[in-house]
C-alpha atoms as a PDB file:
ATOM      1  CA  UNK A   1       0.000   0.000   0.000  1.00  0.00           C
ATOM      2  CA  UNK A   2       1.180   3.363  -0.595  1.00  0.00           C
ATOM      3  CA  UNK A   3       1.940   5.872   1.777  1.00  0.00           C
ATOM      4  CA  UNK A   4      -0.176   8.732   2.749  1.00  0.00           C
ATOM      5  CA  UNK A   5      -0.084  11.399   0.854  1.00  0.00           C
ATOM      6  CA  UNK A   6       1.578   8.833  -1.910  1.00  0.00           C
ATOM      7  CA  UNK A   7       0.140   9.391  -5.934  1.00  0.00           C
ATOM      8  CA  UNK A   8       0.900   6.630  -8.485  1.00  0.00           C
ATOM      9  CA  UNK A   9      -0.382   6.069 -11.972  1.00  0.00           C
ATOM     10  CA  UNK A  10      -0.256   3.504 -15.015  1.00  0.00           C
ATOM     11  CA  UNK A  11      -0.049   5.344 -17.388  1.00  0.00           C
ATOM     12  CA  UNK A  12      -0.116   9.193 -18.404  1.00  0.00           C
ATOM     13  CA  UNK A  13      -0.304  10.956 -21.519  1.00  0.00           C
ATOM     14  CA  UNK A  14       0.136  14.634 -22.499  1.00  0.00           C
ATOM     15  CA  UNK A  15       0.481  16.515 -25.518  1.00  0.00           C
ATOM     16  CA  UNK A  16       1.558  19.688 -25.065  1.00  0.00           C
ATOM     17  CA  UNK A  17       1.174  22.416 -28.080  1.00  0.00           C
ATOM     18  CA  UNK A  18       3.733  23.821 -30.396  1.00  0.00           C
ATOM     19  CA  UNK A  19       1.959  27.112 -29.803  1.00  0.00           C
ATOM     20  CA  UNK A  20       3.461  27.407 -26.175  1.00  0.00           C
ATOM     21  CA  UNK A  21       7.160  27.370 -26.988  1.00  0.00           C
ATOM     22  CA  UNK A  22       6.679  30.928 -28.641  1.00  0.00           C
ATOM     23  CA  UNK A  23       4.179  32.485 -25.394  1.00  0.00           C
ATOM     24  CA  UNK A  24       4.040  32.617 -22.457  1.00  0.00           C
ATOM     25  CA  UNK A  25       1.428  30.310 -22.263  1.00  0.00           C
ATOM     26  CA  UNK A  26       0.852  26.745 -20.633  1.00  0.00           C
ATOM     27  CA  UNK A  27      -1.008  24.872 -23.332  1.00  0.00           C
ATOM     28  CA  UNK A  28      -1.680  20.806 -23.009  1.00  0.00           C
ATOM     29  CA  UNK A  29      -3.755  20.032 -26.167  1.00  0.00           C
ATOM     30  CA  UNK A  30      -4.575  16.646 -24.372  1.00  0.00           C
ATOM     31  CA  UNK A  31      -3.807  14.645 -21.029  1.00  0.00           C
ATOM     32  CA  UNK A  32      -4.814  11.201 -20.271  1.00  0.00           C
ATOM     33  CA  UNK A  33      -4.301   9.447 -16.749  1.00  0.00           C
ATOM     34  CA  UNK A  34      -5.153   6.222 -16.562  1.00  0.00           C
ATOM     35  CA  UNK A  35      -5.647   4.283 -13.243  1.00  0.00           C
ATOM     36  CA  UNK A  36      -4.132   6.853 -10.863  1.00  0.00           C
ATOM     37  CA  UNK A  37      -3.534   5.500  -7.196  1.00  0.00           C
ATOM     38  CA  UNK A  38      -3.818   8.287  -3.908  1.00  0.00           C
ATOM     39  CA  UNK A  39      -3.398   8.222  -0.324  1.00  0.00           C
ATOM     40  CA  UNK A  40      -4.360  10.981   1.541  1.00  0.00           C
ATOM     41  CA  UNK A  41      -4.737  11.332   5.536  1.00  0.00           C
ATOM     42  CA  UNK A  42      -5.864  13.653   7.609  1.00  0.00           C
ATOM     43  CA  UNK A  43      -3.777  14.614  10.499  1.00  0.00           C
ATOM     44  CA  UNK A  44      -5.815  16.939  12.554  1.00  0.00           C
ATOM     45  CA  UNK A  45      -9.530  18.928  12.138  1.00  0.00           C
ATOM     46  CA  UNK A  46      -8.118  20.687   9.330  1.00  0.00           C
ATOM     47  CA  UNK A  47      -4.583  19.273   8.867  1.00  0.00           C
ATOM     48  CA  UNK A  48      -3.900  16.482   5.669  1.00  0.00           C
ATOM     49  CA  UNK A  49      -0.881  14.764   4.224  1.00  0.00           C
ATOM     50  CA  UNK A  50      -0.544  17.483   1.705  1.00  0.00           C
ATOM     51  CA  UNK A  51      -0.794  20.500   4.253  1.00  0.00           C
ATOM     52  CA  UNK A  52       2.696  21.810   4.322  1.00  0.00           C
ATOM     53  CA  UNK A  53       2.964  21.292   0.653  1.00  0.00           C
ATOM     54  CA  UNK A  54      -0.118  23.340   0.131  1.00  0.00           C
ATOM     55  CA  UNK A  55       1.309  26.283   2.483  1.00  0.00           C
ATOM     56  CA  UNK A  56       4.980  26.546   0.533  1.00  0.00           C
ATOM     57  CA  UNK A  57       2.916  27.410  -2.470  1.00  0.00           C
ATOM     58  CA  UNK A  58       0.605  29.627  -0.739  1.00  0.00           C
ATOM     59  CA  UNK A  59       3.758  31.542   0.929  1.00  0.00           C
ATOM     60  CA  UNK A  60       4.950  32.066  -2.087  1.00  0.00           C
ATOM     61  CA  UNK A  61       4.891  35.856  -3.574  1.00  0.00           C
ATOM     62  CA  UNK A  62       2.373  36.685  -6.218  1.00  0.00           C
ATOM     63  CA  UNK A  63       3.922  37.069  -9.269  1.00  0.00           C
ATOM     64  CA  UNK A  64       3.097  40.672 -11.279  1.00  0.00           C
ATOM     65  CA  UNK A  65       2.285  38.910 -14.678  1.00  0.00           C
ATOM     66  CA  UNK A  66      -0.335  36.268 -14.598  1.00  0.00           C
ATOM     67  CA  UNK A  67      -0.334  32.808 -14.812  1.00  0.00           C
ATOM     68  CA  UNK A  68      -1.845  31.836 -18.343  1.00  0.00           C
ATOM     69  CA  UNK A  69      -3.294  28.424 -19.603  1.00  0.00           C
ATOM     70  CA  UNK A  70      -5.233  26.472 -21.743  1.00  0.00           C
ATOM     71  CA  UNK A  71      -5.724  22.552 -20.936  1.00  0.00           C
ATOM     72  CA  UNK A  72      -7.727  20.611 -23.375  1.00  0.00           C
ATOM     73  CA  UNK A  73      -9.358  16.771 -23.518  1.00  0.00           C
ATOM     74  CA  UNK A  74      -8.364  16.270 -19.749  1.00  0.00           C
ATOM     75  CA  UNK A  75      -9.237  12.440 -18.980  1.00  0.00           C
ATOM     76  CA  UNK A  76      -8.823  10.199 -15.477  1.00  0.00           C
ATOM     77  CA  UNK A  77      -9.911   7.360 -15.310  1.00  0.00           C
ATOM     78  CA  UNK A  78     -10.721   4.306 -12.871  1.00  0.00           C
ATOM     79  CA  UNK A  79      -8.591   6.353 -10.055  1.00  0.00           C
ATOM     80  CA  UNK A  80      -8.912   4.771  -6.819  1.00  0.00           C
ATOM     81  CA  UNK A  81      -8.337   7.082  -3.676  1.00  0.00           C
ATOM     82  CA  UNK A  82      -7.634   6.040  -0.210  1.00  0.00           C
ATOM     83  CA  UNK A  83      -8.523   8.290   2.752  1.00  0.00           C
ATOM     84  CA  UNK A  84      -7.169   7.718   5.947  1.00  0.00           C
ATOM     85  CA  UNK A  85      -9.038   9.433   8.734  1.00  0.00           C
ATOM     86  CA  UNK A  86      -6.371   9.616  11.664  1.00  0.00           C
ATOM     87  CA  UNK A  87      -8.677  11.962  13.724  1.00  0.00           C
ATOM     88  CA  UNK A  88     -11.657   9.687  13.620  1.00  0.00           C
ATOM     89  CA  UNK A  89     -10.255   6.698  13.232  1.00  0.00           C
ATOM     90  CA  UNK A  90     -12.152   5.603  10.001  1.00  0.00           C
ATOM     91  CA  UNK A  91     -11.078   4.722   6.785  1.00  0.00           C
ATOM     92  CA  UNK A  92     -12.729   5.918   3.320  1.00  0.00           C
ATOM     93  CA  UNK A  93     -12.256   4.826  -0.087  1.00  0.00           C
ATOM     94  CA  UNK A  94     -13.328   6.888  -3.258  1.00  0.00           C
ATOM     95  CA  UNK A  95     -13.154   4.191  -6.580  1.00  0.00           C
ATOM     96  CA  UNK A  96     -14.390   4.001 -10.031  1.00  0.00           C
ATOM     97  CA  UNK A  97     -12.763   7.414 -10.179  1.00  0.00           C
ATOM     98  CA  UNK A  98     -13.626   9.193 -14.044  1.00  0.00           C
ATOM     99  CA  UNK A  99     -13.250  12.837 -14.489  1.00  0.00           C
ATOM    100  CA  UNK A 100     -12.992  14.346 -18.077  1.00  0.00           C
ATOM    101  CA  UNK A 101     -12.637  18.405 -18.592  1.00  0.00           C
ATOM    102  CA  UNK A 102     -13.107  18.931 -22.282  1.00  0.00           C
ATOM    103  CA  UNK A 103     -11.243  22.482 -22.097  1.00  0.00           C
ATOM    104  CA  UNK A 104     -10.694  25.106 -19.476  1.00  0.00           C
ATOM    105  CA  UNK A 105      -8.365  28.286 -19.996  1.00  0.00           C
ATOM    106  CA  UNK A 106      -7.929  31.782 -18.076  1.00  0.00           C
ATOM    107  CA  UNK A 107      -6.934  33.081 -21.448  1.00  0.00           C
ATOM    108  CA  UNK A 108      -9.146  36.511 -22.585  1.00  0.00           C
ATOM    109  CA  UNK A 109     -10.322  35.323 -25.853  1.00  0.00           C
ATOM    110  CA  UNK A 110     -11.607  32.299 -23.430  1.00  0.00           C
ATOM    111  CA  UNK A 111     -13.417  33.524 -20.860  1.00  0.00           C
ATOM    112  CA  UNK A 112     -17.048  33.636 -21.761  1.00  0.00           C
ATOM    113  CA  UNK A 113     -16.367  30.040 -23.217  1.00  0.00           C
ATOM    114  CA  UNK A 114     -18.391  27.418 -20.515  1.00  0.00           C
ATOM    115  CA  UNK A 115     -16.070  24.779 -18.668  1.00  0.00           C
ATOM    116  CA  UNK A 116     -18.432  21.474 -18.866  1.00  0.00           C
ATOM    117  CA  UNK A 117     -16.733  19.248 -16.454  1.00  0.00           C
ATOM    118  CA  UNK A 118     -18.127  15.141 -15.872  1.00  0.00           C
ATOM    119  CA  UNK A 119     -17.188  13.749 -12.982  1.00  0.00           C
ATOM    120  CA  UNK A 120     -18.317  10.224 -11.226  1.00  0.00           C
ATOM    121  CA  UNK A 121     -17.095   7.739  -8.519  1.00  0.00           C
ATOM    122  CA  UNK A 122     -18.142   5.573  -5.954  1.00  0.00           C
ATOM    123  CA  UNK A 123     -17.418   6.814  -2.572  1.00  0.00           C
ATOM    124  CA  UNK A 124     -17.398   3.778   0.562  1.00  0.00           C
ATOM    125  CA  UNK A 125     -19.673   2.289  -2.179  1.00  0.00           C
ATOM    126  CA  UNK A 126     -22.316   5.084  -3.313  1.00  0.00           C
ATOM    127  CA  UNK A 127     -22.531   6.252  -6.727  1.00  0.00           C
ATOM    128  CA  UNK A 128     -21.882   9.938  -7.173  1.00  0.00           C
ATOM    129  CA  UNK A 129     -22.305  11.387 -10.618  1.00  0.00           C
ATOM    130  CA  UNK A 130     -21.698  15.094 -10.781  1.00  0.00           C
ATOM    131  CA  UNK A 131     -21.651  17.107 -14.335  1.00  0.00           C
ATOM    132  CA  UNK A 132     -22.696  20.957 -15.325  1.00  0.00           C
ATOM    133  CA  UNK A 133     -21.365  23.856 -17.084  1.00  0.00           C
ATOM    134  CA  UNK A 134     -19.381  27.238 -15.980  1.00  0.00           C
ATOM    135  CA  UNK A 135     -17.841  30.358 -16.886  1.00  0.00           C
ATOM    136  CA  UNK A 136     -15.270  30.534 -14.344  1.00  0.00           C
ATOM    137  CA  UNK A 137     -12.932  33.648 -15.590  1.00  0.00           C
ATOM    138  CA  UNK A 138     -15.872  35.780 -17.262  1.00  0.00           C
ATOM    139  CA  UNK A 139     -16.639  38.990 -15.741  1.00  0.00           C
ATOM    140  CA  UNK A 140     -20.302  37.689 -14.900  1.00  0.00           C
ATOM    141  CA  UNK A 141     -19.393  34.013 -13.101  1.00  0.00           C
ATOM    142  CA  UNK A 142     -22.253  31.534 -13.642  1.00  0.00           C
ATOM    143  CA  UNK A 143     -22.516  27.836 -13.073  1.00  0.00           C
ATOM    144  CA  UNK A 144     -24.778  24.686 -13.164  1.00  0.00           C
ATOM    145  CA  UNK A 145     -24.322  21.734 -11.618  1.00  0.00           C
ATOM    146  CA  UNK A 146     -26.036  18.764 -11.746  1.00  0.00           C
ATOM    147  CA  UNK A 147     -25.661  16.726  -9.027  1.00  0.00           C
ATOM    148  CA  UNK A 148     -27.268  12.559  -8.600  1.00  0.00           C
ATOM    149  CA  UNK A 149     -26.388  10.947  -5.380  1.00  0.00           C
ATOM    150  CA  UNK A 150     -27.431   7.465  -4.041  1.00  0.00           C
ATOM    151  CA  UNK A 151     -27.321   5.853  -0.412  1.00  0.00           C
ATOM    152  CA  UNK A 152     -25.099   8.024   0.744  1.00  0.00           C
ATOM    153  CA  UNK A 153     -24.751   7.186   4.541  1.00  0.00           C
ATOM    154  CA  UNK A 154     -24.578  10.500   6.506  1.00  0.00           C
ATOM    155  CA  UNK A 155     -23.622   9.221   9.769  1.00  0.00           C
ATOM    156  CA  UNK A 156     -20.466   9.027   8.197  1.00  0.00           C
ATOM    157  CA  UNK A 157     -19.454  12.262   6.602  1.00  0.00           C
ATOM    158  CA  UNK A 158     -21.023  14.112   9.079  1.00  0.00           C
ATOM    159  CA  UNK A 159     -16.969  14.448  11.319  1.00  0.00           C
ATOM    160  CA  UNK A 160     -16.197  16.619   7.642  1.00  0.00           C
ATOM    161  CA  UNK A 161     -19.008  19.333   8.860  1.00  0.00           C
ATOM    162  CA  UNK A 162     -16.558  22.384   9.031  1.00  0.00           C
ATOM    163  CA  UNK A 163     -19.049  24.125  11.889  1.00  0.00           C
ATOM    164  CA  UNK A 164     -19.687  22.867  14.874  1.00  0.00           C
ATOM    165  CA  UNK A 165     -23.400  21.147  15.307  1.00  0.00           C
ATOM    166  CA  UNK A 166     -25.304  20.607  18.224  1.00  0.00           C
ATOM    167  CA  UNK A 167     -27.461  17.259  17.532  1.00  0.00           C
ATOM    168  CA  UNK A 168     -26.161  14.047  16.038  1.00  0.00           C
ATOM    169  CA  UNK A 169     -27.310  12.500  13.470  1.00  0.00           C
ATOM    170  CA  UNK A 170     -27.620   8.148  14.359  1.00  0.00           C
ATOM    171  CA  UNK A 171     -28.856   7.387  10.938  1.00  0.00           C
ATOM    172  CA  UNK A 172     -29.792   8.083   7.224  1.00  0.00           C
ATOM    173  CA  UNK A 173     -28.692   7.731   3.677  1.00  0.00           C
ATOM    174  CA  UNK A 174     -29.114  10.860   1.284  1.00  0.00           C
ATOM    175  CA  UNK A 175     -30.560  10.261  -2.270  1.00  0.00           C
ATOM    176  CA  UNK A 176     -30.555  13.188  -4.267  1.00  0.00           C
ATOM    177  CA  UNK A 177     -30.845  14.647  -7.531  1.00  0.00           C
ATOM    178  CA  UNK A 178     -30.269  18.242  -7.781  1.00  0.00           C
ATOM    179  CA  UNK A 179     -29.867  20.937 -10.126  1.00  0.00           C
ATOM    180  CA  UNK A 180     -27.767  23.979  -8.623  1.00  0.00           C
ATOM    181  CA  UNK A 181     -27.518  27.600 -10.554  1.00  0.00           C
ATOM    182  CA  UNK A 182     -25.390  30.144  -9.510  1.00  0.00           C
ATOM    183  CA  UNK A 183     -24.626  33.604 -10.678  1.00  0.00           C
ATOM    184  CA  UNK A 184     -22.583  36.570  -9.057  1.00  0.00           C
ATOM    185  CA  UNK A 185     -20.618  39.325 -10.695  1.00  0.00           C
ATOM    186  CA  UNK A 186     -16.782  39.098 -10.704  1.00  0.00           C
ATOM    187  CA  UNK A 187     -14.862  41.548  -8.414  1.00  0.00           C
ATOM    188  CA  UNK A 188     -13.327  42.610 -11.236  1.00  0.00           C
ATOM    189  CA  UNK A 189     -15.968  43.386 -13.606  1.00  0.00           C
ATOM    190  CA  UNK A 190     -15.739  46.846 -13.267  1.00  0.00           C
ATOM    191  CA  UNK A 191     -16.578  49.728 -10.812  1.00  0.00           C
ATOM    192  CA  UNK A 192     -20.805  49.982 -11.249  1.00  0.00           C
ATOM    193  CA  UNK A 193     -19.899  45.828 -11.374  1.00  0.00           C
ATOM    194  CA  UNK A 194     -18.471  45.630  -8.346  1.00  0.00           C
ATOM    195  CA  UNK A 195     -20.487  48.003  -5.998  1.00  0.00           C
ATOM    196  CA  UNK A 196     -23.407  46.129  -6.458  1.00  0.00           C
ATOM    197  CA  UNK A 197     -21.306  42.128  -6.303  1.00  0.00           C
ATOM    198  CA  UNK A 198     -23.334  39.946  -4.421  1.00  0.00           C
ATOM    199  CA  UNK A 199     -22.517  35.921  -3.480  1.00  0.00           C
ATOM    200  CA  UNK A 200     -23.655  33.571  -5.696  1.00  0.00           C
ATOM    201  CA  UNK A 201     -27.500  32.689  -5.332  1.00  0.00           C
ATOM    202  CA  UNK A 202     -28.421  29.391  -6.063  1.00  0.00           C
ATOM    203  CA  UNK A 203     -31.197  27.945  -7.530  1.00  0.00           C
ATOM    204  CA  UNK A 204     -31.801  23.987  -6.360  1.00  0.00           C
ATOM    205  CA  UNK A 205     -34.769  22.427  -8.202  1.00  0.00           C
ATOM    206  CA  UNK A 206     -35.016  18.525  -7.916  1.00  0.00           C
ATOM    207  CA  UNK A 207     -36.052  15.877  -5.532  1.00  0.00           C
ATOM    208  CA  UNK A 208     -33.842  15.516  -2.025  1.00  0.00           C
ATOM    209  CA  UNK A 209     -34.427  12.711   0.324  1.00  0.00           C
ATOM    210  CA  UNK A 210     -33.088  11.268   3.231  1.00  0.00           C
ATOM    211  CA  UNK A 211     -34.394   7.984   4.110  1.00  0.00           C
ATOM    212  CA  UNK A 212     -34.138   6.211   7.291  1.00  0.00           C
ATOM    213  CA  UNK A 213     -32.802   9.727   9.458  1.00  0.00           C
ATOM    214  CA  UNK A 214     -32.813   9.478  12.524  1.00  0.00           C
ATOM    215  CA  UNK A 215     -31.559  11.817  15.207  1.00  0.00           C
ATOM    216  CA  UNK A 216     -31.102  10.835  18.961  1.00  0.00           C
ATOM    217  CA  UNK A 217     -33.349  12.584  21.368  1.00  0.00           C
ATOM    218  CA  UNK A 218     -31.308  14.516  23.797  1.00  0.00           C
ATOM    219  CA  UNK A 219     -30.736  13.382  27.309  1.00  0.00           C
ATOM    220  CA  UNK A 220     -32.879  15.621  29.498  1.00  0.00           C
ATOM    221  CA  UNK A 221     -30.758  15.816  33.293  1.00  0.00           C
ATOM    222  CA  UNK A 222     -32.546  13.904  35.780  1.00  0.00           C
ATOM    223  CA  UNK A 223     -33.950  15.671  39.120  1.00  0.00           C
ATOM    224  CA  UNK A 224     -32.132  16.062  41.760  1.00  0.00           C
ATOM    225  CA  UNK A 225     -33.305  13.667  44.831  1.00  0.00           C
END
């Protein structure tokens, strides 16, 4: 098994473009991973393997010129990832890993141009399938996402809840299939833009159950004798 924090793969693919030796651009006209293998753990509450990595790039300075790209025909596929919950205790496995990006790029002549991602695993065993469209460098940022979810058992993603909560929840498996909008103006879109920038409001039309919940009733303190 490989370490955490460990990435292996059988095989990958790129094709870079003749076009970027001449800019200053990163261009991959195609990248294909094939059976990728991950280990990730998490340390603390909000500690992982990758942490200090994460925070060398972060500390970095911001360079003046930005960072251009354009990465077409993006493919993973049947990437298994292994989660290692060291504050909890549990283990989690994500399989049947497949995530295509048909194009994304920050470039100008790009950015009204909609990113539609697919994505689709199995996590501890439920299907996820996850696709949509967005404009992610436009001055106006909108996205859909369609979301399908099966069996998902709460009970044990509910430790990942980033605020604290004050019930439990015993038992209950989420099915859902959702269909999230959001729009918000880009900070940068300008001066009568970005006076009047509000978060993204979402829209979330679809059917949302959760079979099966069940929440323990709290323990009311007995009377004093």
């Amino acid at each position: 098994s490989a370490p955490a924090g460990a990435a292996r793969s059988r095989q990958v693919v790129a094709d870079t473009s003749s076009a970027a030796r001449f800019t200053r651009v990163v261009v991959f006209d195609g990248c294909h991973v094939t059976r990728p293998k991950l280990s990730i753990a998490r340390l603390a509450p909000q500690r992982f393997s990758f942490s200090d990595m994460l925070d060398k790039i972060l500390a970095k300075p911001k360079s003046d010129s930005p960072f251009l790209f354009s990465f077409n025909n993006i493919r993973l596929e049947d990437g298994p990832i292994a989660f290692d919950d060291r504050v909890t205790g549990k283990k989690h496995l994500i399989d049947q890993l497949r995530i295509g990006v048909p194009f994304i790029s920050n470039l100008p002549d790009a950015a009204d141009i909609f990113v539609t991602p697919d994505f689709s695993a199995r996590v501890n065993g439920s299907p996820i399938d996850l696709g949509g469209k967005a404009q992610l460098f436009s001055n106006t940022r909108e996205a859909t996402v369609q979301l399908d979810i099966a069996d998902l058992d709460l009970p044990t993603y509910m430790d990942f809840v980033p605020v604290p909560l004050r019930f439990k929840v015993a038992a209950g498996k989420l099915g859902a299939q959702l269909a999230v909008h959001f729009k918000a103006a880009s900070k940068h879109a300008g001066k009568d833009t970005a006076s009047r920038t509000h978060p993204p409001t979402p829209d979330t039309p679809g059917p949302l159950a959760v079979p099966g919940l069940h929440r323990p009733a709290p323990r009311r303190p007995r009377p004093a004798p």
